[in-house]
N, C-alpha and C. Protein backbone atom coordinates (compact mmCIF):
# COMPACT_ATOMS: atom_id res chain seq x y z
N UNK A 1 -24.59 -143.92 -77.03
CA UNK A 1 -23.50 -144.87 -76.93
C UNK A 1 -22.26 -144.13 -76.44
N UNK A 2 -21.56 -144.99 -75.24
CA UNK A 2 -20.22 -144.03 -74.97
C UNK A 2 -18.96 -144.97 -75.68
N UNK A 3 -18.38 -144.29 -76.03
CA UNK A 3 -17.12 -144.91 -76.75
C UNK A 3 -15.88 -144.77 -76.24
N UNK A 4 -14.90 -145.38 -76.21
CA UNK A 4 -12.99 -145.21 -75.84
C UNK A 4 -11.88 -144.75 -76.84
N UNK A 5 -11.24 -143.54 -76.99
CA UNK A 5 -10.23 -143.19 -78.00
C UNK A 5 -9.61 -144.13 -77.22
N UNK A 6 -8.49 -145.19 -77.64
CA UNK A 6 -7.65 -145.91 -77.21
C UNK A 6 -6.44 -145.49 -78.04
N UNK A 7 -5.28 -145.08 -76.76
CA UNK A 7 -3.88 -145.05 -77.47
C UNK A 7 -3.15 -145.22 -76.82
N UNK A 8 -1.96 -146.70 -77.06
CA UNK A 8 -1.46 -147.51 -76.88
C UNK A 8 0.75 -147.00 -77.33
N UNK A 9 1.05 -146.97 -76.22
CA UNK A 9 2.18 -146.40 -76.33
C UNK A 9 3.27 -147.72 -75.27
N UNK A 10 4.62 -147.61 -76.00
CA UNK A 10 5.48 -148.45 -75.20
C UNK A 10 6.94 -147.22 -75.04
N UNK A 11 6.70 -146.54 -74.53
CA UNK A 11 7.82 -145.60 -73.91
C UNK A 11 8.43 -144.57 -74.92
N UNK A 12 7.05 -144.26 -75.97
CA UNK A 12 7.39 -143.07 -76.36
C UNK A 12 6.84 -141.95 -76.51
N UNK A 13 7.17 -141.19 -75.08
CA UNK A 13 6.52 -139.76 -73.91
C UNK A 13 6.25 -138.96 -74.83
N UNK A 14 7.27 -138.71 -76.07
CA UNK A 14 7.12 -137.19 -76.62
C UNK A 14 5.83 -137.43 -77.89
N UNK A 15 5.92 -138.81 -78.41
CA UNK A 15 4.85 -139.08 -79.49
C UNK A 15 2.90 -139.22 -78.70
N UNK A 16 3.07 -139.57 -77.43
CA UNK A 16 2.36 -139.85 -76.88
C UNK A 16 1.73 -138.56 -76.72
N UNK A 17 2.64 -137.66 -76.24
CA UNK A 17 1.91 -136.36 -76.05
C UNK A 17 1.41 -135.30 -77.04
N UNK A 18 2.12 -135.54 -78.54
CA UNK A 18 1.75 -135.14 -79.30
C UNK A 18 0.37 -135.68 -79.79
N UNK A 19 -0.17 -136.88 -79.96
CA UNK A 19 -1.27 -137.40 -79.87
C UNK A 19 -2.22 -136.92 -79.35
N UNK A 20 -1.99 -136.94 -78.02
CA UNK A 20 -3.45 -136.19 -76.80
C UNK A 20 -2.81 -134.79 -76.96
N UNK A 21 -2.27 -133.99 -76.95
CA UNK A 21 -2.48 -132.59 -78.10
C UNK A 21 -3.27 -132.25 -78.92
N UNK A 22 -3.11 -133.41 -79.62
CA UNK A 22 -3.91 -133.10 -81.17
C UNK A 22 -5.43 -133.40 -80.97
N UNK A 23 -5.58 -135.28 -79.91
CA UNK A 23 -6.48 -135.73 -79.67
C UNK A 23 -7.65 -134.78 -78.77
N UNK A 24 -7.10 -134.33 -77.59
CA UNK A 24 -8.00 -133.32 -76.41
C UNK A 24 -9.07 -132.53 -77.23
N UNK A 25 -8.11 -131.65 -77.97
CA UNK A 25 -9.37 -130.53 -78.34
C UNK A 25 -10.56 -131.20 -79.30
N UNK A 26 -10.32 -132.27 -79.80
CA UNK A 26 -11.19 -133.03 -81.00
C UNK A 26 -12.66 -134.16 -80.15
N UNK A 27 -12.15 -134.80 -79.06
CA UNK A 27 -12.39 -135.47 -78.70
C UNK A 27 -14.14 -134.93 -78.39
N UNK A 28 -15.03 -135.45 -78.89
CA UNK A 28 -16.82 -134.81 -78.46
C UNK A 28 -17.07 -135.40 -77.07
N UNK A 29 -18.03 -134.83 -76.25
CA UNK A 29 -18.70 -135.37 -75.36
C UNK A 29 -19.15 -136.86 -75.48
N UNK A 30 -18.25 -137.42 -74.25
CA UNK A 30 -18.85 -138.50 -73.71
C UNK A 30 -18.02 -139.86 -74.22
N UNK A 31 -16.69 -138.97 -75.18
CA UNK A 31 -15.32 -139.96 -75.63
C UNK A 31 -14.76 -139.89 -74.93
N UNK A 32 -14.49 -140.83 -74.26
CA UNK A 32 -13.18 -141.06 -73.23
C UNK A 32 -11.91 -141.37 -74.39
N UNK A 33 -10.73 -140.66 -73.81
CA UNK A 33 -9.34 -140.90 -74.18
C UNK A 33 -8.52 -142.46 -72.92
N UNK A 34 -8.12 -143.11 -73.34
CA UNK A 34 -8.01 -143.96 -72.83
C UNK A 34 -6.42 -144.42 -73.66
N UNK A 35 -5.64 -144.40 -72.41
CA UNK A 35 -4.11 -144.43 -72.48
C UNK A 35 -3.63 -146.14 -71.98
N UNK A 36 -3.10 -147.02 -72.81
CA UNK A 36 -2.66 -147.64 -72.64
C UNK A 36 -0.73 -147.75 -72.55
N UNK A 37 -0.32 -147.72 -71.48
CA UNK A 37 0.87 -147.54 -71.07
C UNK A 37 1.78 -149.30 -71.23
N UNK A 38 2.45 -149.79 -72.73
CA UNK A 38 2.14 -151.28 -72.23
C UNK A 38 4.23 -150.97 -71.91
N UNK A 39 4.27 -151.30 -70.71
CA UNK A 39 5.78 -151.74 -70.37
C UNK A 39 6.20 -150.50 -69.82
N UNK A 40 5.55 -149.29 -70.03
CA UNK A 40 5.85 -147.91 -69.79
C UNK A 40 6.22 -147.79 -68.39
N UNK A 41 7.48 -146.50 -67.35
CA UNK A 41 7.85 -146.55 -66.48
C UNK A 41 6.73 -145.74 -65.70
N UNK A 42 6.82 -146.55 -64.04
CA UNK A 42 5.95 -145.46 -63.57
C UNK A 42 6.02 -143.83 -63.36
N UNK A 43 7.19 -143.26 -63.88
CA UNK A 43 7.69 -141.88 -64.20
C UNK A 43 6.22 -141.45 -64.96
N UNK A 44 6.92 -141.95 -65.91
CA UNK A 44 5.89 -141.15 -67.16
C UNK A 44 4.85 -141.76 -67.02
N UNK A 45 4.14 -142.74 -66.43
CA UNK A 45 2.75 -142.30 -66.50
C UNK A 45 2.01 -141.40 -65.68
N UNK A 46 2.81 -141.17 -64.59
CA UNK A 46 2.80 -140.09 -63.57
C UNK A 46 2.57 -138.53 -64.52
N UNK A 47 3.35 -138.45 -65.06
CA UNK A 47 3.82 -137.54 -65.43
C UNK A 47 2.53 -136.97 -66.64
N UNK A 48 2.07 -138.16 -67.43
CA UNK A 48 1.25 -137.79 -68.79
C UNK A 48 -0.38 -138.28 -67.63
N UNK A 49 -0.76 -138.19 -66.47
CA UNK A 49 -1.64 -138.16 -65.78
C UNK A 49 -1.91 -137.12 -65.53
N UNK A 50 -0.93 -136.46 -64.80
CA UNK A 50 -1.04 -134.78 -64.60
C UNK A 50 -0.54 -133.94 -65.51
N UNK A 51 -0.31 -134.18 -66.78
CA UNK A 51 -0.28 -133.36 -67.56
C UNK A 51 -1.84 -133.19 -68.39
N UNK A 52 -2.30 -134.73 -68.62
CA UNK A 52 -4.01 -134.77 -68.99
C UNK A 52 -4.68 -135.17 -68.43
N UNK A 53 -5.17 -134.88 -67.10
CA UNK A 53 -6.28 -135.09 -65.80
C UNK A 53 -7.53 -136.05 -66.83
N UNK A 54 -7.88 -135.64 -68.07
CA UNK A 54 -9.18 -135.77 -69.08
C UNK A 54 -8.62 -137.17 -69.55
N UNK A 55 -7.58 -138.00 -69.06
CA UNK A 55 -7.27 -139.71 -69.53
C UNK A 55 -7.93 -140.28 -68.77
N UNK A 56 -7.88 -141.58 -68.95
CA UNK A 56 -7.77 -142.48 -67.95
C UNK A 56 -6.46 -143.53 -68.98
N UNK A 57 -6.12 -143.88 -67.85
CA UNK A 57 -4.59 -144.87 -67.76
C UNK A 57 -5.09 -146.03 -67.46
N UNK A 58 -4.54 -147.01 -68.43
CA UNK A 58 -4.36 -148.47 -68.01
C UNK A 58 -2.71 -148.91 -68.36
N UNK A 59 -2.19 -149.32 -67.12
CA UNK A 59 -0.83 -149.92 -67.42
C UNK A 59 -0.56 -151.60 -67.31
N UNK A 60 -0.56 -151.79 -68.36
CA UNK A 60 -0.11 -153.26 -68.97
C UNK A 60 0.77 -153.65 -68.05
N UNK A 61 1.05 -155.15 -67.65
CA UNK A 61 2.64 -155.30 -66.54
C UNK A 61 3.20 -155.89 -67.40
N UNK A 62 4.49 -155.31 -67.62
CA UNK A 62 6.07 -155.88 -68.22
C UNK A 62 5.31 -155.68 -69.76
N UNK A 63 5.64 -156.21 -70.53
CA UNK A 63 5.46 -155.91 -71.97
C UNK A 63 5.10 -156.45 -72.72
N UNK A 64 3.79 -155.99 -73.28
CA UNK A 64 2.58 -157.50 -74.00
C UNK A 64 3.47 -157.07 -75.82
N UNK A 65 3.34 -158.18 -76.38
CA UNK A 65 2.94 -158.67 -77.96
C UNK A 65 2.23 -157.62 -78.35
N UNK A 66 2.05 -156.75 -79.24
CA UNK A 66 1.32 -155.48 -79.74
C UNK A 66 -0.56 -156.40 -79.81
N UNK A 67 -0.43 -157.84 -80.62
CA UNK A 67 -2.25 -158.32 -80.48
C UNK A 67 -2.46 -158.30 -79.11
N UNK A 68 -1.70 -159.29 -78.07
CA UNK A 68 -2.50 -159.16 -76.76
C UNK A 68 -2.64 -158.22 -76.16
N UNK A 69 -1.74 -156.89 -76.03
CA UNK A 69 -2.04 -155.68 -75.33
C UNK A 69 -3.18 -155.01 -75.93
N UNK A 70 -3.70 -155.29 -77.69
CA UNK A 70 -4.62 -154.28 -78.00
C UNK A 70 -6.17 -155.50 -78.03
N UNK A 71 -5.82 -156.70 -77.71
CA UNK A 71 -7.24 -157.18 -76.76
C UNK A 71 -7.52 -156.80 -75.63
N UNK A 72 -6.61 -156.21 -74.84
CA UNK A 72 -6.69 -156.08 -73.34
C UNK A 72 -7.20 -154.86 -73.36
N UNK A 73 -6.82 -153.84 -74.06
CA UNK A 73 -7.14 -152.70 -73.80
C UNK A 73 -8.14 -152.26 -74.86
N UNK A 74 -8.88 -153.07 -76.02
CA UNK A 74 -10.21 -152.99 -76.42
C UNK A 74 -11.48 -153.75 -75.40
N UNK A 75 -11.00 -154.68 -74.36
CA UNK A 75 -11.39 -155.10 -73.50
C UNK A 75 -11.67 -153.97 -72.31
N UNK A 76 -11.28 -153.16 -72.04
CA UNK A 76 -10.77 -152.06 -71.10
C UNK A 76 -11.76 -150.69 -71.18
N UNK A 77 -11.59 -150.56 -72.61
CA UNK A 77 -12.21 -149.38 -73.30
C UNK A 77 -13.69 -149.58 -72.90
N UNK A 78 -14.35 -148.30 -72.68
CA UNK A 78 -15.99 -148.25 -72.47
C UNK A 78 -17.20 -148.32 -73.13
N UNK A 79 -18.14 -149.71 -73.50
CA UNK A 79 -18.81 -148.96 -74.60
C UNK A 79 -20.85 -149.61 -74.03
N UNK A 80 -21.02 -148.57 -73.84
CA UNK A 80 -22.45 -148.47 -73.54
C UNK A 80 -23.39 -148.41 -74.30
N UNK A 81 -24.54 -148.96 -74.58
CA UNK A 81 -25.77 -148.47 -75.02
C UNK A 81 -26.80 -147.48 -74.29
């Protein structure tokens, strides 16, 4: 089964990065880290892309309700048998 770490941030760079810090080295084969950017500028997602090549990014447009952004992006997330 492949699974999605999902983490869901609205424009805060320095908590975000402390997260995938902590998250990277933990993460086992075949977990995707999966960054939800909801309202976030295209600066910083630029920026936390090439700082962790090992994400993948989904950016929300303009700024969801905390339930609908985390249907969208449990919707998003990968999960295989």
């Amino acid at each position: 089964m492949r699974l999605s770490f999902v983490v869901m941030t609205e424009d805060r760079e320095t908590l975000l990065r402390r997260c995938l810090d902590s998250l990277g080295p933990r993460l086992p084969p075949g977990v995707e880290a999966l960054v939800v950017f909801n309202g976030s500028p295209a600066a910083m997602r630029g920026r936390v892309a090439a700082d962790y090549p090992w994400t993948r990014a989904l950016a929300l447009r303009g700024r969801c309700a905390r339930e609908p952004a985390r249907r969208i992006a449990s919707g998003a997330g990968r999960r295989t048998a």
